[in-house]
PDB file of N, CA and C in Angstrom:
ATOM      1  N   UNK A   1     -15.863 -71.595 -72.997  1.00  0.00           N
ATOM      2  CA  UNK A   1     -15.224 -70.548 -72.243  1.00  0.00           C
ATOM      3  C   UNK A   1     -14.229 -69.781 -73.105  1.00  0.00           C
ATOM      4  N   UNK A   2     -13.778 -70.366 -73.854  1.00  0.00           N
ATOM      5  CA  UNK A   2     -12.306 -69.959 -74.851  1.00  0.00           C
ATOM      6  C   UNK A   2     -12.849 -69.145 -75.902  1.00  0.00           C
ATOM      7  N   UNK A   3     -14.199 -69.611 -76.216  1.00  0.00           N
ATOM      8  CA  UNK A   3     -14.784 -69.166 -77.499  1.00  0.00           C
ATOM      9  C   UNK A   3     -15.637 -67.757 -76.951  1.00  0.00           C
ATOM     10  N   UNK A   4     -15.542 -67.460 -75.561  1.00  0.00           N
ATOM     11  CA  UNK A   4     -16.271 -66.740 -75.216  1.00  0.00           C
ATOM     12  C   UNK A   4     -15.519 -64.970 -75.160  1.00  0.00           C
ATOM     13  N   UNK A   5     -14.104 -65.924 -74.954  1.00  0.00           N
ATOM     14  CA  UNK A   5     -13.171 -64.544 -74.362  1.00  0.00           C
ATOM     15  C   UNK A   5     -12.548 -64.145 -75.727  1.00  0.00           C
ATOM     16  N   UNK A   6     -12.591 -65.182 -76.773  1.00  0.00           N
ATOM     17  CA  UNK A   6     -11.944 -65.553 -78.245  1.00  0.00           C
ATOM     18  C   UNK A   6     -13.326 -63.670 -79.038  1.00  0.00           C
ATOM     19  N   UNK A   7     -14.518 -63.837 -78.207  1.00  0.00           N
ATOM     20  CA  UNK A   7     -15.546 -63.938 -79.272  1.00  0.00           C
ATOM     21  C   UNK A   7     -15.265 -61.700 -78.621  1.00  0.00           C
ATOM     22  N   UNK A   8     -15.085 -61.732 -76.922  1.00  0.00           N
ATOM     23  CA  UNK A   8     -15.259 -60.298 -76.586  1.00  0.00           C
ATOM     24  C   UNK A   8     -14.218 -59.926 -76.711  1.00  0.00           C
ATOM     25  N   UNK A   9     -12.489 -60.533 -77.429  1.00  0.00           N
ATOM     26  CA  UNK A   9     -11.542 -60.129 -77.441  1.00  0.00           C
ATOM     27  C   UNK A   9     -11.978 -59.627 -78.842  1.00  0.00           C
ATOM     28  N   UNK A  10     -12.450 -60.019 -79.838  1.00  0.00           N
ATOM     29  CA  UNK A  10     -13.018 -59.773 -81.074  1.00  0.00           C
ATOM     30  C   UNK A  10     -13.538 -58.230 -81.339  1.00  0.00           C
ATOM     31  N   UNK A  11     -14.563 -58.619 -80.477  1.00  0.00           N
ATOM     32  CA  UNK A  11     -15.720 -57.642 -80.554  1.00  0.00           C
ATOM     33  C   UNK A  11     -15.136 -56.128 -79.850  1.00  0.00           C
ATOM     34  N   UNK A  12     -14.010 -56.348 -79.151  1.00  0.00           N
ATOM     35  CA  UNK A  12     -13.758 -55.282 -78.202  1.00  0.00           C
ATOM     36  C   UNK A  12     -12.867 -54.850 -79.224  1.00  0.00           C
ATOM     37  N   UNK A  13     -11.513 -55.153 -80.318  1.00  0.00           N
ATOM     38  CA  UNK A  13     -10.516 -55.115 -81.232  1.00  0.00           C
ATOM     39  C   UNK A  13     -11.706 -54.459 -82.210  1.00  0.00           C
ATOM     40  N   UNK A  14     -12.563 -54.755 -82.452  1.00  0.00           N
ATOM     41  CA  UNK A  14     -12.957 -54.041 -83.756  1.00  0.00           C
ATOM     42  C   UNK A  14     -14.199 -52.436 -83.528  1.00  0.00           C
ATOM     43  N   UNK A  15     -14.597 -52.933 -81.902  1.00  0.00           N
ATOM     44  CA  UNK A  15     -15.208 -51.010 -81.467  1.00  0.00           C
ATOM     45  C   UNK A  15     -13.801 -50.155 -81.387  1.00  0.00           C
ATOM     46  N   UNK A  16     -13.192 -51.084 -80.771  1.00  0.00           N
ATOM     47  CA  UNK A  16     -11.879 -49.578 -80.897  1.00  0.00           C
ATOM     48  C   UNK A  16     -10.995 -49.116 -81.994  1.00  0.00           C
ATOM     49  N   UNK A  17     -11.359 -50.526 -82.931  1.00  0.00           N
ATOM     50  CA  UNK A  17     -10.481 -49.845 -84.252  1.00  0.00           C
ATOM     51  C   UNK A  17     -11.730 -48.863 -85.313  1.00  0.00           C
ATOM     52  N   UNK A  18     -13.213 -49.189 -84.837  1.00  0.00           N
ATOM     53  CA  UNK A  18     -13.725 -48.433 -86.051  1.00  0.00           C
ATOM     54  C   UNK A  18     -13.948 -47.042 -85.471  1.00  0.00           C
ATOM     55  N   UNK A  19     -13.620 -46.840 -84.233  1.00  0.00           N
ATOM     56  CA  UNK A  19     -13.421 -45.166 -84.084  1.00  0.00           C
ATOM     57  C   UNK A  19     -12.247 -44.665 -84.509  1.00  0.00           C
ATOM     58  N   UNK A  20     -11.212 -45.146 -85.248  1.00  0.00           N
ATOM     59  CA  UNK A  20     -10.133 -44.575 -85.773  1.00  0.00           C
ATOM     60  C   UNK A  20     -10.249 -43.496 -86.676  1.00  0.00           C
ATOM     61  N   UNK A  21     -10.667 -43.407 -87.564  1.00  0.00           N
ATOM     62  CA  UNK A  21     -11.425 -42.608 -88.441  1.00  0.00           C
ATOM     63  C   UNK A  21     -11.924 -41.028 -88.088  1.00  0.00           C
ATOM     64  N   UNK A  22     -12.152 -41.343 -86.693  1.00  0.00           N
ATOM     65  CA  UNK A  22     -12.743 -40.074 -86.191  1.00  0.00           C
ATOM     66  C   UNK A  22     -11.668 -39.395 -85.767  1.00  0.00           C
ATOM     67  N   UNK A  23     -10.247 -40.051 -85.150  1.00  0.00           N
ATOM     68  CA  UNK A  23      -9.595 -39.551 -84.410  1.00  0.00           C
ATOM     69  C   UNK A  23      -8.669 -38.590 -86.266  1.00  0.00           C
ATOM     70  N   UNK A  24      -8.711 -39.016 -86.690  1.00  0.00           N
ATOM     71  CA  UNK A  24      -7.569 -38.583 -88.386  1.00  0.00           C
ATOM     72  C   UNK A  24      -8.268 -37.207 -88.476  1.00  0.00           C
ATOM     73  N   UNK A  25      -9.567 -36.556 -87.986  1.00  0.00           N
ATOM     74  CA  UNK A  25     -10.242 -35.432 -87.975  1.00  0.00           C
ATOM     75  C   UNK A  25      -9.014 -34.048 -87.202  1.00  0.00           C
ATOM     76  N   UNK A  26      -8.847 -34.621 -86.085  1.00  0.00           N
ATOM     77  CA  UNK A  26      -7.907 -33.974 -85.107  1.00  0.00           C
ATOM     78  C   UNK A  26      -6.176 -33.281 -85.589  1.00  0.00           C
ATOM     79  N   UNK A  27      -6.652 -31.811 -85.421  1.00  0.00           N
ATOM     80  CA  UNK A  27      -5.295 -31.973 -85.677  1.00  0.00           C
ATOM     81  C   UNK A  27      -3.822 -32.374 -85.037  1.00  0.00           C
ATOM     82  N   UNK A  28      -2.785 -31.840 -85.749  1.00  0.00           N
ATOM     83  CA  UNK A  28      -1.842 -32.801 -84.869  1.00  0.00           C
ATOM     84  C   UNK A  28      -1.379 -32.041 -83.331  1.00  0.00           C
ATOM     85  N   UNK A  29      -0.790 -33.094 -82.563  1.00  0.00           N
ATOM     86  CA  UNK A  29      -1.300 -32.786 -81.034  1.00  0.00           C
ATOM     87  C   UNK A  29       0.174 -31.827 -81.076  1.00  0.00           C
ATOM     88  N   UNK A  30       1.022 -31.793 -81.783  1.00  0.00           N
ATOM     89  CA  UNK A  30       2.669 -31.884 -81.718  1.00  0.00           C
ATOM     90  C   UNK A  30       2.839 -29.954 -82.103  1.00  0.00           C
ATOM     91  N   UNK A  31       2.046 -29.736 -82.270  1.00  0.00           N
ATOM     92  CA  UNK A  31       2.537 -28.242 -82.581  1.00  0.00           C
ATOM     93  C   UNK A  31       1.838 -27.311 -81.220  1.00  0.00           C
ATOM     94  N   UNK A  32       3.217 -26.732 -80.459  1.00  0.00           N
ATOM     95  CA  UNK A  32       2.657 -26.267 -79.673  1.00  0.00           C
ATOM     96  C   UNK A  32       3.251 -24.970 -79.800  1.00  0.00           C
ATOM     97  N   UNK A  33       2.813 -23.784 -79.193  1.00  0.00           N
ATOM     98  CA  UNK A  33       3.366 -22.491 -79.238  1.00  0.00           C
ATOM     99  C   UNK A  33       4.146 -22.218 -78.121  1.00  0.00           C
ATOM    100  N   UNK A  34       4.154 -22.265 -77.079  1.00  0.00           N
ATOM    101  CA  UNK A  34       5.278 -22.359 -76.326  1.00  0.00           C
ATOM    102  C   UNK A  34       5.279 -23.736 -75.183  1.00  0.00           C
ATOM    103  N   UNK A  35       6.389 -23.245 -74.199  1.00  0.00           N
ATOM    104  CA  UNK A  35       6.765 -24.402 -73.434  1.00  0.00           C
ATOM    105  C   UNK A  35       5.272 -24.769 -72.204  1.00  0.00           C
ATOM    106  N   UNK A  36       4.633 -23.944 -71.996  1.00  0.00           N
ATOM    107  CA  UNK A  36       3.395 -24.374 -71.393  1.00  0.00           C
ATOM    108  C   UNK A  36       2.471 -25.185 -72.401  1.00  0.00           C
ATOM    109  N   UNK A  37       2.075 -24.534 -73.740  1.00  0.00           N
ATOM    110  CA  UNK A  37       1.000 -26.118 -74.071  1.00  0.00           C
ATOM    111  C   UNK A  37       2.044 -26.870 -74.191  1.00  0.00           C
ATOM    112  N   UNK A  38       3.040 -27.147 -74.242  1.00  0.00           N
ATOM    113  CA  UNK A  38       3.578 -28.795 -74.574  1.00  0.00           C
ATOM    114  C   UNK A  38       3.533 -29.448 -72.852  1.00  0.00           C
ATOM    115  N   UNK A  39       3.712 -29.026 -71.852  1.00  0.00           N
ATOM    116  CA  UNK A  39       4.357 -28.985 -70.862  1.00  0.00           C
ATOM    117  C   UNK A  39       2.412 -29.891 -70.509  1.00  0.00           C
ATOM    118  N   UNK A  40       1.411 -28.984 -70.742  1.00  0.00           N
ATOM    119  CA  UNK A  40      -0.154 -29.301 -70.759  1.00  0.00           C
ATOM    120  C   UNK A  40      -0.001 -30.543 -71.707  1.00  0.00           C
ATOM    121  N   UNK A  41       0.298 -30.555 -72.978  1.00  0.00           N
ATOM    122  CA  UNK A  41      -0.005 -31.960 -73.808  1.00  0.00           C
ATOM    123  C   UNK A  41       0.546 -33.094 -73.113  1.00  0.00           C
ATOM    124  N   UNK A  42       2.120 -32.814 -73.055  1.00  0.00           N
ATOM    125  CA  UNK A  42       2.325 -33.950 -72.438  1.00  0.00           C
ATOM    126  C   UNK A  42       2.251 -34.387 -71.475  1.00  0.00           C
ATOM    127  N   UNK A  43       1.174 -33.756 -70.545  1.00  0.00           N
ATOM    128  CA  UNK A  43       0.832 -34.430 -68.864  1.00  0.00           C
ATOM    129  C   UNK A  43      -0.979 -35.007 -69.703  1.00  0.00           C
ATOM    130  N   UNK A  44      -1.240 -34.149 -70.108  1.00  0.00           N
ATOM    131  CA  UNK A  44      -2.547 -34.725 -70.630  1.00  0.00           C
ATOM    132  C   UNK A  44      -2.433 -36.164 -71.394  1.00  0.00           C
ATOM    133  N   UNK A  45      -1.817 -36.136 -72.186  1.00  0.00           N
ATOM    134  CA  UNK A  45      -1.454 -37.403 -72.938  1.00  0.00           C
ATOM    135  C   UNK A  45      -0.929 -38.599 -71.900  1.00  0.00           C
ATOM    136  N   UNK A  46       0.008 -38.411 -71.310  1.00  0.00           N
ATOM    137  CA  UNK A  46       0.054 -39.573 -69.596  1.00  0.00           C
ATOM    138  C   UNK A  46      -0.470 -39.630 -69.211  1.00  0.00           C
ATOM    139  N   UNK A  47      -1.499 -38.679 -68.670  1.00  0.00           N
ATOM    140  CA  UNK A  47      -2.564 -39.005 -67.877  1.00  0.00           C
ATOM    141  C   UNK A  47      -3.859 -39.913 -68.495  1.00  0.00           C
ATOM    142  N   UNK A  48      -3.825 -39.563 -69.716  1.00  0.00           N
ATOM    143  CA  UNK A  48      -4.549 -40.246 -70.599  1.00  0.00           C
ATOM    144  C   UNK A  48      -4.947 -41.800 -70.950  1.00  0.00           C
ATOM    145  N   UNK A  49      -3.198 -41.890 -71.137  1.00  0.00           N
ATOM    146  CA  UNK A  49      -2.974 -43.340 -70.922  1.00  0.00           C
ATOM    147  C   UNK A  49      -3.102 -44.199 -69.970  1.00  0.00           C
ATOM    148  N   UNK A  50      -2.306 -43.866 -69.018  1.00  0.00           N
ATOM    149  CA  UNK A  50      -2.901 -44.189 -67.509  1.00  0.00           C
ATOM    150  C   UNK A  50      -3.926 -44.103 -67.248  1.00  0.00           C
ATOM    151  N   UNK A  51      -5.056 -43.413 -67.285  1.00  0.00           N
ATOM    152  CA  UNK A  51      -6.573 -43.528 -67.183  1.00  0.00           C
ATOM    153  C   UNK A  51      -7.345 -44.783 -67.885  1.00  0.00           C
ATOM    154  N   UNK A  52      -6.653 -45.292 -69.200  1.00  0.00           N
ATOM    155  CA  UNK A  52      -6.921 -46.043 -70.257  1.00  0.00           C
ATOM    156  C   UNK A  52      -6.301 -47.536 -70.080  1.00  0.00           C
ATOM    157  N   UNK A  53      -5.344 -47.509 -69.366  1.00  0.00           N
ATOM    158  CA  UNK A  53      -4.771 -48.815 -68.730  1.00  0.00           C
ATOM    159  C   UNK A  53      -5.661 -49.080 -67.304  1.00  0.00           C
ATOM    160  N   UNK A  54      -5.805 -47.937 -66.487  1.00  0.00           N
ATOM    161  CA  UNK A  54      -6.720 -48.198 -65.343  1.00  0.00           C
ATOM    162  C   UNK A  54      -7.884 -48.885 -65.748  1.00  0.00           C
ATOM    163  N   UNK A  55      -8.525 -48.343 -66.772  1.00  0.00           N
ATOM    164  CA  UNK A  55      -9.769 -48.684 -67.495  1.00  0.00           C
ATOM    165  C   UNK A  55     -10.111 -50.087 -67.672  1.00  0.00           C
ATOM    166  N   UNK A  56      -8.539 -50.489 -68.836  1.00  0.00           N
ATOM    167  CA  UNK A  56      -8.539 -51.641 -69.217  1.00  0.00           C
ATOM    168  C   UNK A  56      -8.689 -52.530 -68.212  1.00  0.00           C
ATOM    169  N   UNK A  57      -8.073 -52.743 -67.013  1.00  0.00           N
ATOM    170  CA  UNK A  57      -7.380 -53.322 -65.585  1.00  0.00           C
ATOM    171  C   UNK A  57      -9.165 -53.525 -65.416  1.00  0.00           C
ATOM    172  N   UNK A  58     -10.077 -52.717 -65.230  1.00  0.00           N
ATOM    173  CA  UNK A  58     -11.669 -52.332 -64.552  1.00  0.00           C
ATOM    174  C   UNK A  58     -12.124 -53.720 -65.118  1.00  0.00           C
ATOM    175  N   UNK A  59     -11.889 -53.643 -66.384  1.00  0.00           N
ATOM    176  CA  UNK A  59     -12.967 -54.419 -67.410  1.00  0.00           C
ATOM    177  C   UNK A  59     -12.361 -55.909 -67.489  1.00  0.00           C
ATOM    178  N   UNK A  60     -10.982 -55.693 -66.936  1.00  0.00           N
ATOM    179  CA  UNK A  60     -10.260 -56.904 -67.206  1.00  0.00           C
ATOM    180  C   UNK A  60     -10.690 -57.776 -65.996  1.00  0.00           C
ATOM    181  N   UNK A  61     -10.961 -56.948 -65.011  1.00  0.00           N
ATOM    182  CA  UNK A  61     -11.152 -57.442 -63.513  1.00  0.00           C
ATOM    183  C   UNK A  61     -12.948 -57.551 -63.489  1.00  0.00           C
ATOM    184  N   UNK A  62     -13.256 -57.283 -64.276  1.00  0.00           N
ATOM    185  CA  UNK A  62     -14.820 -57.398 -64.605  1.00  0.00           C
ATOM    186  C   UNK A  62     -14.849 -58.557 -65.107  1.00  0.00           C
ATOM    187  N   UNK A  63     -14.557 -59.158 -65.855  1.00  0.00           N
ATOM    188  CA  UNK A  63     -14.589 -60.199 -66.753  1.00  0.00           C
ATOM    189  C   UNK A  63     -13.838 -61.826 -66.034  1.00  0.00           C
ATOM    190  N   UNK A  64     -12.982 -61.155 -65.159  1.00  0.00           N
ATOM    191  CA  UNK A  64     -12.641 -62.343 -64.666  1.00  0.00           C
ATOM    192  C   UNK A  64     -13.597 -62.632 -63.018  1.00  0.00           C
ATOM    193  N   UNK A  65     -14.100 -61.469 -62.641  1.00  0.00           N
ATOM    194  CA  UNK A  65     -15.291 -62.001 -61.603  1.00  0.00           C
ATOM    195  C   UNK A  65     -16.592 -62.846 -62.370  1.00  0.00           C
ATOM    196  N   UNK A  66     -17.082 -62.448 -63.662  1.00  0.00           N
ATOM    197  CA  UNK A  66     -18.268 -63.174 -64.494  1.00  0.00           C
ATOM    198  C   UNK A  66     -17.754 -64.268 -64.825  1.00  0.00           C
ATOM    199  N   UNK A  67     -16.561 -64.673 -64.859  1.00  0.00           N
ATOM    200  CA  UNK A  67     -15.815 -65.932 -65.309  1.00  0.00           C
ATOM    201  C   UNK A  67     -15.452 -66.692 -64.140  1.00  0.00           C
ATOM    202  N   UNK A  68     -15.446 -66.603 -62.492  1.00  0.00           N
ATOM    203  CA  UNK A  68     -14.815 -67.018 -61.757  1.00  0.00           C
ATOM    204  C   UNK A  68     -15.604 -68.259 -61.441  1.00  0.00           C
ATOM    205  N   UNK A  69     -16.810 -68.215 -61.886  1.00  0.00           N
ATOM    206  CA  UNK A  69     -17.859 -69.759 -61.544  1.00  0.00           C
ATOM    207  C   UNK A  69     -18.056 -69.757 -59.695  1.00  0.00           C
ATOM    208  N   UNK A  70     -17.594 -68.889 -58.922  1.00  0.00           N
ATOM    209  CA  UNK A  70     -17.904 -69.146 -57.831  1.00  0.00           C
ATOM    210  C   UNK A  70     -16.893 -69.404 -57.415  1.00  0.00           C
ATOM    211  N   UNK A  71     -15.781 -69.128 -57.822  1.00  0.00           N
ATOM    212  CA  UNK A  71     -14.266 -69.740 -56.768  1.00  0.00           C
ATOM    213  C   UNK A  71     -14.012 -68.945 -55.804  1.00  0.00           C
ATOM    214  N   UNK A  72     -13.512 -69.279 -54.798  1.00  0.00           N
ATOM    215  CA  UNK A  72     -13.187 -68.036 -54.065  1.00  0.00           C
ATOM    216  C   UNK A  72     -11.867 -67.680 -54.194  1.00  0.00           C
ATOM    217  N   UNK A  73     -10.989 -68.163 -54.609  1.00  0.00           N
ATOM    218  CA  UNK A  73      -9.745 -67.726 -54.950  1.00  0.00           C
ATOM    219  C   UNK A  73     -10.113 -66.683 -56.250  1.00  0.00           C
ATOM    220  N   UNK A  74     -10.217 -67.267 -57.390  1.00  0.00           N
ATOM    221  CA  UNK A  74     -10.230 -66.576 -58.454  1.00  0.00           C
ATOM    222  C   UNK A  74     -11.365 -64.853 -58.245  1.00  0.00           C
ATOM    223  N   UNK A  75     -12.431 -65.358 -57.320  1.00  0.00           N
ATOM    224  CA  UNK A  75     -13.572 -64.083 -56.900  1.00  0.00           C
ATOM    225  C   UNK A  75     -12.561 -63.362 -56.115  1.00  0.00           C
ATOM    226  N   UNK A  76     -12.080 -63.769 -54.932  1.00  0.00           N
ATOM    227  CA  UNK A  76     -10.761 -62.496 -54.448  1.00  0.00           C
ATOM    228  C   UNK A  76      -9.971 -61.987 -55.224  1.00  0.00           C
ATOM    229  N   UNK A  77      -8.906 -62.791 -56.530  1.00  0.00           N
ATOM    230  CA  UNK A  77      -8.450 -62.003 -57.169  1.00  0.00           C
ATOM    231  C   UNK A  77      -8.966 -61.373 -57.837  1.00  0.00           C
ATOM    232  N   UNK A  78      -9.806 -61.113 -58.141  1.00  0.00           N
ATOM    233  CA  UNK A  78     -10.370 -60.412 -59.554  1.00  0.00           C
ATOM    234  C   UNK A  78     -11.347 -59.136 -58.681  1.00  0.00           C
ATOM    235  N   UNK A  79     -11.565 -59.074 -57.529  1.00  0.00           N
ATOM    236  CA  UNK A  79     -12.039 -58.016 -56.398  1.00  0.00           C
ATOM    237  C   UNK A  79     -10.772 -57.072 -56.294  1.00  0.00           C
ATOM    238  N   UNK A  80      -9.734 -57.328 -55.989  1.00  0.00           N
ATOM    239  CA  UNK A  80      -8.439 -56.939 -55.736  1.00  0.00           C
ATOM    240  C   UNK A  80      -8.367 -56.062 -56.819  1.00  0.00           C
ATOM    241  N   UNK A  81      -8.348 -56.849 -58.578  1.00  0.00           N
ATOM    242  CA  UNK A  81      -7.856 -56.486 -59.212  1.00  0.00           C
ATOM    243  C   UNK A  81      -8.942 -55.154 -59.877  1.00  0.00           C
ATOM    244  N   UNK A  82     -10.301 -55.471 -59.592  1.00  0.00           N
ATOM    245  CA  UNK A  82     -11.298 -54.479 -59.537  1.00  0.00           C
ATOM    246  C   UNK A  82     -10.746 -53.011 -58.564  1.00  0.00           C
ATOM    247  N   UNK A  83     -10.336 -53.552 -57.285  1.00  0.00           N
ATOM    248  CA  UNK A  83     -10.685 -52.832 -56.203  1.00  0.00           C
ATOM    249  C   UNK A  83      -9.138 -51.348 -56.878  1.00  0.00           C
ATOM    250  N   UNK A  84      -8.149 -52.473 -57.001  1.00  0.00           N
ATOM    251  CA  UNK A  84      -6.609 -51.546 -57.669  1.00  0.00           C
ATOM    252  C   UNK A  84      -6.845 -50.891 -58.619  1.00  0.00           C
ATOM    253  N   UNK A  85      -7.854 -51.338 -59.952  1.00  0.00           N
ATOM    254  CA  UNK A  85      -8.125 -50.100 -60.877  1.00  0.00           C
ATOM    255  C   UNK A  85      -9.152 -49.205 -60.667  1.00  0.00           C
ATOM    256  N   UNK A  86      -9.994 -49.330 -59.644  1.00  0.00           N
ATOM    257  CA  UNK A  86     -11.285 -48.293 -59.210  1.00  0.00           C
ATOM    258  C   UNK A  86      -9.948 -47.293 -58.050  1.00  0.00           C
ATOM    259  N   UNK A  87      -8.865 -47.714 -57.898  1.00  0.00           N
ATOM    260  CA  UNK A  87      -8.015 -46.844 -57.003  1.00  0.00           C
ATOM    261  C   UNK A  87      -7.349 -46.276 -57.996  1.00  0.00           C
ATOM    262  N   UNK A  88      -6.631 -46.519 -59.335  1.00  0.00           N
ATOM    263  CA  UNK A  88      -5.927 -46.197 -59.982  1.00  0.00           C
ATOM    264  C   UNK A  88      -6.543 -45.258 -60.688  1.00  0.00           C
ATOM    265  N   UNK A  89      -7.795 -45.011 -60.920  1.00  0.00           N
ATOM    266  CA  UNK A  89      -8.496 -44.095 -61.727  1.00  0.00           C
ATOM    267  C   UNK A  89      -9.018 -42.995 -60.682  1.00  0.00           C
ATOM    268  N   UNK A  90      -8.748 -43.082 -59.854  1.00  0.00           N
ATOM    269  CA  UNK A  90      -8.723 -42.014 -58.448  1.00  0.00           C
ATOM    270  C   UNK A  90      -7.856 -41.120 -58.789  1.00  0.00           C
ATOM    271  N   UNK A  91      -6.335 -42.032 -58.133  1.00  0.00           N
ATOM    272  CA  UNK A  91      -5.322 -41.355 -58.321  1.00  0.00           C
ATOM    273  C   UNK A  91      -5.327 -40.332 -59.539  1.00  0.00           C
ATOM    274  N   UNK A  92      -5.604 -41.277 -60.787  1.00  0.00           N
ATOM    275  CA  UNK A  92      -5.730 -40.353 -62.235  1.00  0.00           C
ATOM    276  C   UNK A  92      -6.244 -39.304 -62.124  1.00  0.00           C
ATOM    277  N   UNK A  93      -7.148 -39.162 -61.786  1.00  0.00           N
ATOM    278  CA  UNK A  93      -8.614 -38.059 -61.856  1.00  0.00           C
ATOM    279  C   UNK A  93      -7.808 -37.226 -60.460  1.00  0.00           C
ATOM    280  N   UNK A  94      -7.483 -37.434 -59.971  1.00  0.00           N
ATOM    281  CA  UNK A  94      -6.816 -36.645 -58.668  1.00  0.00           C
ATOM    282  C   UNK A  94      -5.433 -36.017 -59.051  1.00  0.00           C
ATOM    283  N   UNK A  95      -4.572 -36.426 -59.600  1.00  0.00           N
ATOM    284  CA  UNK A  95      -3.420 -35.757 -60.799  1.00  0.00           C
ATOM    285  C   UNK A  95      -3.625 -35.511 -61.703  1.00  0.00           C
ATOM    286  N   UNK A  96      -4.965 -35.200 -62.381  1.00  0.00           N
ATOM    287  CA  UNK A  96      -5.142 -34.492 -63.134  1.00  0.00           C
ATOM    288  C   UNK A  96      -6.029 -33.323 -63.166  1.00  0.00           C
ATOM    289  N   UNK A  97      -6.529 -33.177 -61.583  1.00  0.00           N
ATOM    290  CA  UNK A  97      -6.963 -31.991 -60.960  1.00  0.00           C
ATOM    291  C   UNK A  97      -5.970 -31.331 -60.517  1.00  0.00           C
ATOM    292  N   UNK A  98      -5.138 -31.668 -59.977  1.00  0.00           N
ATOM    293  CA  UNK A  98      -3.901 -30.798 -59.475  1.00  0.00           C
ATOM    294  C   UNK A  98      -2.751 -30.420 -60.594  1.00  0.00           C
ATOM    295  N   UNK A  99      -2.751 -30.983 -61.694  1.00  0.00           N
ATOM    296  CA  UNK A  99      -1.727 -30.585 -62.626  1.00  0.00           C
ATOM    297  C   UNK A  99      -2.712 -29.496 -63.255  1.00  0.00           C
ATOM    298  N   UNK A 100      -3.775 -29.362 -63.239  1.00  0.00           N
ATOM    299  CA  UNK A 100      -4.585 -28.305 -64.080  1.00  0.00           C
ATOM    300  C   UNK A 100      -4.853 -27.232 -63.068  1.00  0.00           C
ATOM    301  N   UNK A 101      -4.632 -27.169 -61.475  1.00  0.00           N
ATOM    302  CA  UNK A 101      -4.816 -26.258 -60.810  1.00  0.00           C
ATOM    303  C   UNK A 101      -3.397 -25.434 -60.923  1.00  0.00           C
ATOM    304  N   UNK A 102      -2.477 -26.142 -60.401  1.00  0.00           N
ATOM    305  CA  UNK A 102      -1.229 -25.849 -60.543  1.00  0.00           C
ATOM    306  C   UNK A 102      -0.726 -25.241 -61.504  1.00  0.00           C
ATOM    307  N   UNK A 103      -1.097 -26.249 -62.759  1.00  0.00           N
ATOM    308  CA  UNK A 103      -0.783 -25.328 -63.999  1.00  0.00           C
ATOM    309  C   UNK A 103      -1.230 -24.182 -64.404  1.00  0.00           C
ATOM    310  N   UNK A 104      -2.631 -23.952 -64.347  1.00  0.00           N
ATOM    311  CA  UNK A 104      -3.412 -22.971 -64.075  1.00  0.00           C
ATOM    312  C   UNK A 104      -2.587 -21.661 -63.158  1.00  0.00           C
ATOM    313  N   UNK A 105      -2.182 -21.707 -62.352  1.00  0.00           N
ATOM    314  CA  UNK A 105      -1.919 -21.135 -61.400  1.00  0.00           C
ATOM    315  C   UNK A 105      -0.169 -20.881 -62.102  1.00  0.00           C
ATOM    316  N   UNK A 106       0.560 -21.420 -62.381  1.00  0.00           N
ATOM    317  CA  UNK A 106       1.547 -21.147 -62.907  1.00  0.00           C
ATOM    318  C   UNK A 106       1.792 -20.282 -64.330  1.00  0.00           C
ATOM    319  N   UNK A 107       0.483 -20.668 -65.106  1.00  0.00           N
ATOM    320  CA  UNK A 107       0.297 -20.270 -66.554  1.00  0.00           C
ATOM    321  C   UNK A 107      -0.153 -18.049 -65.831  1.00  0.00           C
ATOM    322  N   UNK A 108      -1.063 -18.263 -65.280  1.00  0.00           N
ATOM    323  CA  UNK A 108      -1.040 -16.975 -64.563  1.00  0.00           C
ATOM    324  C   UNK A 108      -0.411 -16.311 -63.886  1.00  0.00           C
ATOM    325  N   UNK A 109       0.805 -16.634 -63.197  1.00  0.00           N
ATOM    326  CA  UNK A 109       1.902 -16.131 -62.599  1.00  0.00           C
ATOM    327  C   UNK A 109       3.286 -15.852 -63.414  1.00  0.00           C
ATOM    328  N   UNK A 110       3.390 -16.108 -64.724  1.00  0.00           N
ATOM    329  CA  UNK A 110       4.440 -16.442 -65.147  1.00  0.00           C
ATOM    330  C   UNK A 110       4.605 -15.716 -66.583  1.00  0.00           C
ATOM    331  N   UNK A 111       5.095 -14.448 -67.019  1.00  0.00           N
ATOM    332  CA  UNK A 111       5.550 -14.231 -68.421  1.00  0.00           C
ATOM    333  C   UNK A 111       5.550 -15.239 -69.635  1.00  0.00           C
ATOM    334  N   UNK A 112       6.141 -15.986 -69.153  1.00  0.00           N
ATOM    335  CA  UNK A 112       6.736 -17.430 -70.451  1.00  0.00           C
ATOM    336  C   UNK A 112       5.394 -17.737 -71.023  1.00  0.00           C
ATOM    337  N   UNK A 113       4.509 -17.465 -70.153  1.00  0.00           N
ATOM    338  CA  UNK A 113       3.078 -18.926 -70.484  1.00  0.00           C
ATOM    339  C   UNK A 113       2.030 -17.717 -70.818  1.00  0.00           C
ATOM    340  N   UNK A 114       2.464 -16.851 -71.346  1.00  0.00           N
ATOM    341  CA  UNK A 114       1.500 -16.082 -72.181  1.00  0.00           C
ATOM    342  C   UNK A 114       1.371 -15.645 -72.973  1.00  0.00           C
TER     343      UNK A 114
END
């Protein structure tokens, strides 16, 4: 069991480090021209993360239902903990439709943001 989570903690540490490489392509996120793209980066970039912790939470709660052997304690928690990040990536995807409508809508109403 140890050698199992030992073996996808592994395997999962080294897909996400060999896309690094790709990301050094990008330029840097930090230069913005006025107070609207930064105002856009830095909701994009939170939202980002948060989408990416929701994510993690999915897979984390994935792994402990394939691991639960049939318990019903451990199968409820790990439903829960499924059920909270399939909600949390809602929310995400739902604040990040409205910060892009809004913003949208502000970037067009507004001198500053043009």
């Amino acid at each position: 069991m140890l050698k199992k989570i030992k073996t996808t903690v592994a395997t999962g540490t080294a897909l996400a480090l060999s896309a690094t490489p790709a990301f050094a392509a990008i330029e840097n996120p930090l230069r913005f021209n006025d107070i609207c793209e930064a105002v856009a980066g830095i909701t994009n970039f939170i939202i980002g993360i948060a989408g990416a912790i929701a994510l993690v939470l999915l897979i984390v709660g994935g792994i402990q239902y394939m691991s639960s052997g049939g318990d019903k304690i451990a199968v409820e928690a790990s439903r829960g903990r499924i059920t909270a990040a399939v909600v949390g990536l809602l929310i995400v995807f739902g604040a990040y439709l409205i910060i892009n409508v809004i913003g949208g809508a502000i970037s067009e109403n507004f001198v500053i943001c043009k």
